[in-house]
Protein backbone atom coordinates (compact mmCIF):
# COMPACT_ATOMS: atom_id res chain seq x y z
CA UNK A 1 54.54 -0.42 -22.29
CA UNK A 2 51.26 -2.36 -22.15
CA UNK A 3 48.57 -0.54 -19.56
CA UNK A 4 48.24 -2.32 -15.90
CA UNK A 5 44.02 -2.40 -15.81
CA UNK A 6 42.65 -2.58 -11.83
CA UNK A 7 39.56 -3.64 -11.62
CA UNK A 8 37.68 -2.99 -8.74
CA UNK A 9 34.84 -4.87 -7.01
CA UNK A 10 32.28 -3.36 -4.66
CA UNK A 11 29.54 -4.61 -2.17
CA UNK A 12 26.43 -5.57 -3.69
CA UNK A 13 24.07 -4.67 -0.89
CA UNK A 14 20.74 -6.68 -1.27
CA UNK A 15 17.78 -4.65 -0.27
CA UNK A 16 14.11 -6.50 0.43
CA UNK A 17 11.23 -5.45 1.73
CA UNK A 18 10.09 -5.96 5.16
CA UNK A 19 6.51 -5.95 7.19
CA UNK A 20 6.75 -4.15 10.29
CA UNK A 21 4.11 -3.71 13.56
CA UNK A 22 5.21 -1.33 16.02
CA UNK A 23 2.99 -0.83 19.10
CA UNK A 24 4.26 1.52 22.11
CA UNK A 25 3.60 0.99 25.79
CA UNK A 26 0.32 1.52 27.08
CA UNK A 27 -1.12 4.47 29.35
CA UNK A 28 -0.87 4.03 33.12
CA UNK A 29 -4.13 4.24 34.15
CA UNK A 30 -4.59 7.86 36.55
CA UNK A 31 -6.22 7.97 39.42
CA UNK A 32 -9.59 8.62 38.24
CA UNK A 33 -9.16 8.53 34.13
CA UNK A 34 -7.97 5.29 31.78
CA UNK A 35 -5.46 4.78 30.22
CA UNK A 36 -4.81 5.27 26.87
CA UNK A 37 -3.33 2.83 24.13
CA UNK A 38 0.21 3.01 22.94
CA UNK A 39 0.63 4.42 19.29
CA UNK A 40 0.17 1.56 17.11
CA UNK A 41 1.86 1.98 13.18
CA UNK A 42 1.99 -1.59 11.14
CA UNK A 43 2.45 -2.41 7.25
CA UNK A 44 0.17 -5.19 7.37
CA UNK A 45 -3.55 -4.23 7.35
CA UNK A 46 -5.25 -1.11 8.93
CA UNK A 47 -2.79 1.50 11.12
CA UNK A 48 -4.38 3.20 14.14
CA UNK A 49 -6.80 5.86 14.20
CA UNK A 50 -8.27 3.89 10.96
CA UNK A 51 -5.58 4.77 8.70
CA UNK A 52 -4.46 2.98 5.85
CA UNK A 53 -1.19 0.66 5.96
CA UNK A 54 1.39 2.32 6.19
CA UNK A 55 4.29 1.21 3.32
CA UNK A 56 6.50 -1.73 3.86
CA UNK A 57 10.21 -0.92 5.00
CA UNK A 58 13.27 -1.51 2.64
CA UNK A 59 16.22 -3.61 4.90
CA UNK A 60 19.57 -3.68 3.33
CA UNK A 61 21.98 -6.56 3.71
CA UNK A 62 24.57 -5.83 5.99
CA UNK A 63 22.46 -2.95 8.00
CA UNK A 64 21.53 -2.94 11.44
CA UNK A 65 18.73 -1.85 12.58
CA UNK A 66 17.63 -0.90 15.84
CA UNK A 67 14.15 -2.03 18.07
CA UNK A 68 13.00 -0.23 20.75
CA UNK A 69 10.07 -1.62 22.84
CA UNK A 70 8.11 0.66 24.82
CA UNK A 71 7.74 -0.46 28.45
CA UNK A 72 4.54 0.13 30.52
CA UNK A 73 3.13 3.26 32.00
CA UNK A 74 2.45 3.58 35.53
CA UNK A 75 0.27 5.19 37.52
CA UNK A 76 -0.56 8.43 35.92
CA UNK A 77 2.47 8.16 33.52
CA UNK A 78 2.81 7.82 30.04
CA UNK A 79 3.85 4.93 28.14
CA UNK A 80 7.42 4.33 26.27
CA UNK A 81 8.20 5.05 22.86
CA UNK A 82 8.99 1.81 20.62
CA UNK A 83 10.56 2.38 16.94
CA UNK A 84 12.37 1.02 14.34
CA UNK A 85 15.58 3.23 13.62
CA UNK A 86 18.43 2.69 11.11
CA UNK A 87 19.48 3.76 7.87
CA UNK A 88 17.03 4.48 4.93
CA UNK A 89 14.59 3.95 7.88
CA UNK A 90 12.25 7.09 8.12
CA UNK A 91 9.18 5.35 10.11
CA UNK A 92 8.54 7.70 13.15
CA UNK A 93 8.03 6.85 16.18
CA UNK A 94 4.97 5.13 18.15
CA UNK A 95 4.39 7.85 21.20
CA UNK A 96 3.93 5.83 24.50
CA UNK A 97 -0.02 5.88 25.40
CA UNK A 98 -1.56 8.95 27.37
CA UNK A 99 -1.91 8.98 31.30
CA UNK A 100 -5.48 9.02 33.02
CA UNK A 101 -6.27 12.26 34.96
CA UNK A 102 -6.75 12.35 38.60
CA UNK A 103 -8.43 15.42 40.34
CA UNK A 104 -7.02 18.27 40.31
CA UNK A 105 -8.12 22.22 39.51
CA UNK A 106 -8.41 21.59 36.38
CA UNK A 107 -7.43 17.87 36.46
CA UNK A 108 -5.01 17.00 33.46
CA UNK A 109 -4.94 14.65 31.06
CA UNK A 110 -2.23 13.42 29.17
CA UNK A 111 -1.83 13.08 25.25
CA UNK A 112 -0.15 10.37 24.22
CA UNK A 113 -0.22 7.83 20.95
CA UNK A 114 -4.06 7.66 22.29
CA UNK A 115 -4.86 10.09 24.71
CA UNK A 116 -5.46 9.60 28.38
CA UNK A 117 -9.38 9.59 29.79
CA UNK A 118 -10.55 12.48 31.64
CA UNK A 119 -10.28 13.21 35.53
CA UNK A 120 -12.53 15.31 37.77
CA UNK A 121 -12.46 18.43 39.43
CA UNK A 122 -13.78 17.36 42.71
CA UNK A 123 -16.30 15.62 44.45
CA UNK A 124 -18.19 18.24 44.54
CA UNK A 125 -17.81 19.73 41.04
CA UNK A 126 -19.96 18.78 37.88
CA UNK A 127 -17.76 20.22 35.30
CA UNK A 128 -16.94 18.45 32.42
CA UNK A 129 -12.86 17.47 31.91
CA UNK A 130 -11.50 16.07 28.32
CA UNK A 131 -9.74 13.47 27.74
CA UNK A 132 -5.91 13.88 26.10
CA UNK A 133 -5.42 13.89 22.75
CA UNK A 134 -4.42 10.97 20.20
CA UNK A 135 -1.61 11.49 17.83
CA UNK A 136 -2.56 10.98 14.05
CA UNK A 137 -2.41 7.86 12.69
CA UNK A 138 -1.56 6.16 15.56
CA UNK A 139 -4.85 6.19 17.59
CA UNK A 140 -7.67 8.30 19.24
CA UNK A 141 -8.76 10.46 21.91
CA UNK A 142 -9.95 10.02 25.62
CA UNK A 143 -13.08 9.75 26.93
CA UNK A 144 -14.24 13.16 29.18
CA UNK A 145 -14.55 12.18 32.95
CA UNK A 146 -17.34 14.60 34.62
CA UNK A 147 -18.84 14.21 38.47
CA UNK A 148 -17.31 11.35 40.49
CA UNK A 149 -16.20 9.23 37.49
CA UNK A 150 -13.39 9.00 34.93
CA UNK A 151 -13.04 8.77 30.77
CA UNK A 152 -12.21 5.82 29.05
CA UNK A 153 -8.76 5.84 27.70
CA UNK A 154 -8.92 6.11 23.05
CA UNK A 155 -7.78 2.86 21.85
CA UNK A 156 -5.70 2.35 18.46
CA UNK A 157 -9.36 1.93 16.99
CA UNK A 158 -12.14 4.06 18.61
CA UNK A 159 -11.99 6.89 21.11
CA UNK A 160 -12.86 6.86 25.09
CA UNK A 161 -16.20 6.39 26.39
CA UNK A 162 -16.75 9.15 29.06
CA UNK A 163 -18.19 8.71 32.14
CA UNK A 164 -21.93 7.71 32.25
CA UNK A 165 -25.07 8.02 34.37
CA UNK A 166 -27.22 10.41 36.30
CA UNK A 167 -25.26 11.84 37.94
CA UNK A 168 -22.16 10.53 36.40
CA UNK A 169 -20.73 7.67 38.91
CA UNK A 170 -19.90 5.35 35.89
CA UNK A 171 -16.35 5.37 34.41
CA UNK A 172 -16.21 5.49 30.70
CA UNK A 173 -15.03 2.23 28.71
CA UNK A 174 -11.76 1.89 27.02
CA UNK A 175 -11.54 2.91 23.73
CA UNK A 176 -11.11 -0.53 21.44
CA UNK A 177 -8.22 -1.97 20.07
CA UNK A 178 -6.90 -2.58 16.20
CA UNK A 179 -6.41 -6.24 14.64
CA UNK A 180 -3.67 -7.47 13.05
CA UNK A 181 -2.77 -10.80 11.62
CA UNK A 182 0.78 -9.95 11.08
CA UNK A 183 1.96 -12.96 13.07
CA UNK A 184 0.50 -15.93 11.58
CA UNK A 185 -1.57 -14.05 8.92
CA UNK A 186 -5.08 -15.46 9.83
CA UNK A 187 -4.88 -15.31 13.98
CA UNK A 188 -6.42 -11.85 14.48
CA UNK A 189 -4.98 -10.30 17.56
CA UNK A 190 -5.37 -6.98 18.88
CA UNK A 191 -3.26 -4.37 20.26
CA UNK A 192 -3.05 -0.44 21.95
CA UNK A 193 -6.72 -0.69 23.51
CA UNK A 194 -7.54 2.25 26.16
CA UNK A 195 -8.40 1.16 29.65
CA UNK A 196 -11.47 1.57 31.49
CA UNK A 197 -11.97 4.95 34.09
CA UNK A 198 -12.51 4.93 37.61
CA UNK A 199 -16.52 4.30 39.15
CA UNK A 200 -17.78 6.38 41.82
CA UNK A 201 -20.58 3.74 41.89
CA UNK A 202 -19.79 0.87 44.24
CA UNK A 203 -19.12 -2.65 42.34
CA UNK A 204 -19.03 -1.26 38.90
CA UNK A 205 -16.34 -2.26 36.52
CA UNK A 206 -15.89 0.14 33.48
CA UNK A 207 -14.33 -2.37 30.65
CA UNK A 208 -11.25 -1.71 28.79
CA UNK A 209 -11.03 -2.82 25.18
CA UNK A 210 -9.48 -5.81 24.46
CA UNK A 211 -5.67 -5.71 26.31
CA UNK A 212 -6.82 -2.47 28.17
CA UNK A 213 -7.27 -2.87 31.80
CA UNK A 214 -10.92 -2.29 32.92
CA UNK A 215 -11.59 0.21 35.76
CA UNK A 216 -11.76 -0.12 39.66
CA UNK A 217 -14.29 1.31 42.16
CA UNK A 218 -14.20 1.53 45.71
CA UNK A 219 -15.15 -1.86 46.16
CA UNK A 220 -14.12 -3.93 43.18
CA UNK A 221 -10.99 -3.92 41.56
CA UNK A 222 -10.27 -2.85 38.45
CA UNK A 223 -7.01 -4.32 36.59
CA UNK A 224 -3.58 -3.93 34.57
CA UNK A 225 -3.68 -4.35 31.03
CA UNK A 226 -2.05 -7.23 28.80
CA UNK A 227 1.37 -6.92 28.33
CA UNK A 228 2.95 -6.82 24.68
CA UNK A 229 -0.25 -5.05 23.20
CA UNK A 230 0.56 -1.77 24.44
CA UNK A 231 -3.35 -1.54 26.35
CA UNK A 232 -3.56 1.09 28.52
CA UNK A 233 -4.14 0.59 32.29
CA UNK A 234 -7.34 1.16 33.99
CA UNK A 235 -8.43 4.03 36.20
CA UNK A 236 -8.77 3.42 39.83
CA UNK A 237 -8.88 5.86 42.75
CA UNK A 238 -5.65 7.42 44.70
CA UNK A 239 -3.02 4.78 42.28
CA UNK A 240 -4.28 3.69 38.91
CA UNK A 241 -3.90 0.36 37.17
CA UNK A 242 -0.22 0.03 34.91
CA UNK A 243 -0.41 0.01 31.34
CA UNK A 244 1.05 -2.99 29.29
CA UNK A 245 4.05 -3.28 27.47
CA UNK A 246 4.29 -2.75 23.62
CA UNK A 247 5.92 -4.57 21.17
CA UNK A 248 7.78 -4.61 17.79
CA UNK A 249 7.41 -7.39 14.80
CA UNK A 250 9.21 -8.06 11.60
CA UNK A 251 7.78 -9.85 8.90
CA UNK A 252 10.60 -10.84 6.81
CA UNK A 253 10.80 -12.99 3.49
CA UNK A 254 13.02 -16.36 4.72
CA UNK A 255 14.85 -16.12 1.61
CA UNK A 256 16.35 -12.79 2.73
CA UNK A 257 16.10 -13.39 6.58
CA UNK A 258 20.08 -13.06 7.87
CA UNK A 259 19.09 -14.85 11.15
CA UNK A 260 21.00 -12.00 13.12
CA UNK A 261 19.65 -10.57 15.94
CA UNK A 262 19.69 -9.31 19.49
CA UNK A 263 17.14 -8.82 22.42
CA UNK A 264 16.52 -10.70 25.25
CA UNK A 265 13.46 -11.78 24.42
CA UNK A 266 12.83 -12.54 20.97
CA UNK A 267 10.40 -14.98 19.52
CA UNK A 268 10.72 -16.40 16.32
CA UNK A 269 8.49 -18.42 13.98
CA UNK A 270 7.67 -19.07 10.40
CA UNK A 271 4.18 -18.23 8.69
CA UNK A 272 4.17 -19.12 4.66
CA UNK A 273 7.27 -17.74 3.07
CA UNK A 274 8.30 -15.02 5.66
CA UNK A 275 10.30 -15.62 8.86
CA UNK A 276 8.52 -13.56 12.04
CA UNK A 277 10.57 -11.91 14.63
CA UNK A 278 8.34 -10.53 17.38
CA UNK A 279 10.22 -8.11 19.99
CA UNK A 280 9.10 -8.31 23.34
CA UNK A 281 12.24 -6.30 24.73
CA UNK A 282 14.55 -4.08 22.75
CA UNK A 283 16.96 -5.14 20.74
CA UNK A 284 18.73 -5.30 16.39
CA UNK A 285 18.54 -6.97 13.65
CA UNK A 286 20.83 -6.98 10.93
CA UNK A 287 19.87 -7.65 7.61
């Protein structure tokens, strides 16, 4: 009897590598302090807190992968947490930006993917307050708030200013934000500044760094920060400025892109031989 031979095919699954920029939301800004930037982690060009880039992900054929965007802090809240999760996937997570501090005994400040800028202790006090802490590589510390006046916010790139003067009635500016060119790759855009702290001093405006909100005083207004770069809101007194919303990008090569994907919104373009999906809400993609 001749043998019977089964032969037996299996799934080639294609794997390719993949460009990533995750930003989380941004700070709210407190009622005194800035906010601080969302945690900002990319492939493509410098990470936050001046780290190097971090290594490209590996997408397999077939494999879904999940996006989480980070929505906005408010008033003295954090930001969300955006990520990348699926299998193989071991990227951790971009920690929603820090709160501002109001007043308080002693007045807290949040950490946070860049920490939240200092509060006060009083009107009456003098003491020094720090800002929250940054986590590592994804950005940097706020800016102490002393007197009548609140940090800056860290940014993905440099820490928060604290407050400034004699005595100190000027809020501290945001801490600046990190480029990328991940989108077109020459357009430099920047993401995860902190915002600016609250001014005791009438009709000053501490700035936020670029997408950071800038600060209020009792007789200016200060302002929100940009959506989709995950800035952090600025200070303000009593409510505090909202943060801005992060985001998520993939830059994939078109001759591996599947052209699956979910998310309600979800824009996609084409820069040299890679196909760009940039996340402005959660959603997948599937490789």
């Amino acid at each position: 009897m001749g043998l019977n031979h089964r032969f037996f095919q299996t799934a080639i699954i294609a794997d390719y590598s993949v460009h990533f920029l995750v930003v989380a939301g941004g700070g709210g800004g407190g009622p005194v302090g800035g906010g601080g930037g969302g945690g900002f982690q990319t492939s493509y060009g410098t990470s936050g807190a001046g780290s190097t880039a971090l290594p490209v992900l590996t997408f397999s054929s077939g494999v879904t992968y999940t996006i989480t965007v980070g929505g906005k802090g408010t008033s003295g809240n954090n930001g969300g947490v955006s990520s990348i999760t699926g299998t193989g996937i071991t990227l951790g997570n971009s920690i929603g930006g820090g709160a501002g501090a109001g007043e308080g005994n002693p007045p807290v400040s949040s950490n946070g993917g860049s920490g939240g800028g200092g509060g006060m202790y009083s009107t009456s006090s003098t003491t020094e307050t720090a800002g929250g802490l940054g986590t590592a590589l994804q950005g940097m510390n706020g800016g102490a708030g002393a007197r009548l006046a609140g940090g800056g916010g860290g940014g993905s790139s440099s820490v928060g200013n604290p407050s400034g003067g004699t005595p100190r009635y000027y809020g501290g500016s945001g801490g600046g934000a990190q480029g990328s060119t991940i989108l077109d790759g020459s357009t430099t855009l920047y993401y995860a500044a902190g915002g600016g702290g609250f001014s005791w001093q009438d009709g000053y405006n501490a700035a936020g760094g670029s997408g950071g909100g800038n600060g209020g005083s009792f007789t200016t207004s200060g302002s929100t920060a940009t959506d989709y770069t995950g800035g952090g809101g600025g200070g303000n007194w009593t409510v505090g400025y909202v943060g801005g919303d992060g985001t998520v990008i993939l830059r994939i090569p078109t001759a591996s892109y599947s052209g699956t994907y979910t998310g309600s919104s979800v824009v996609v373009t084409t820069s040299g031989t890679d196909t760009i999906l940039h996340f402005k809400s959660s959603g997948s993609y599937t490789g």
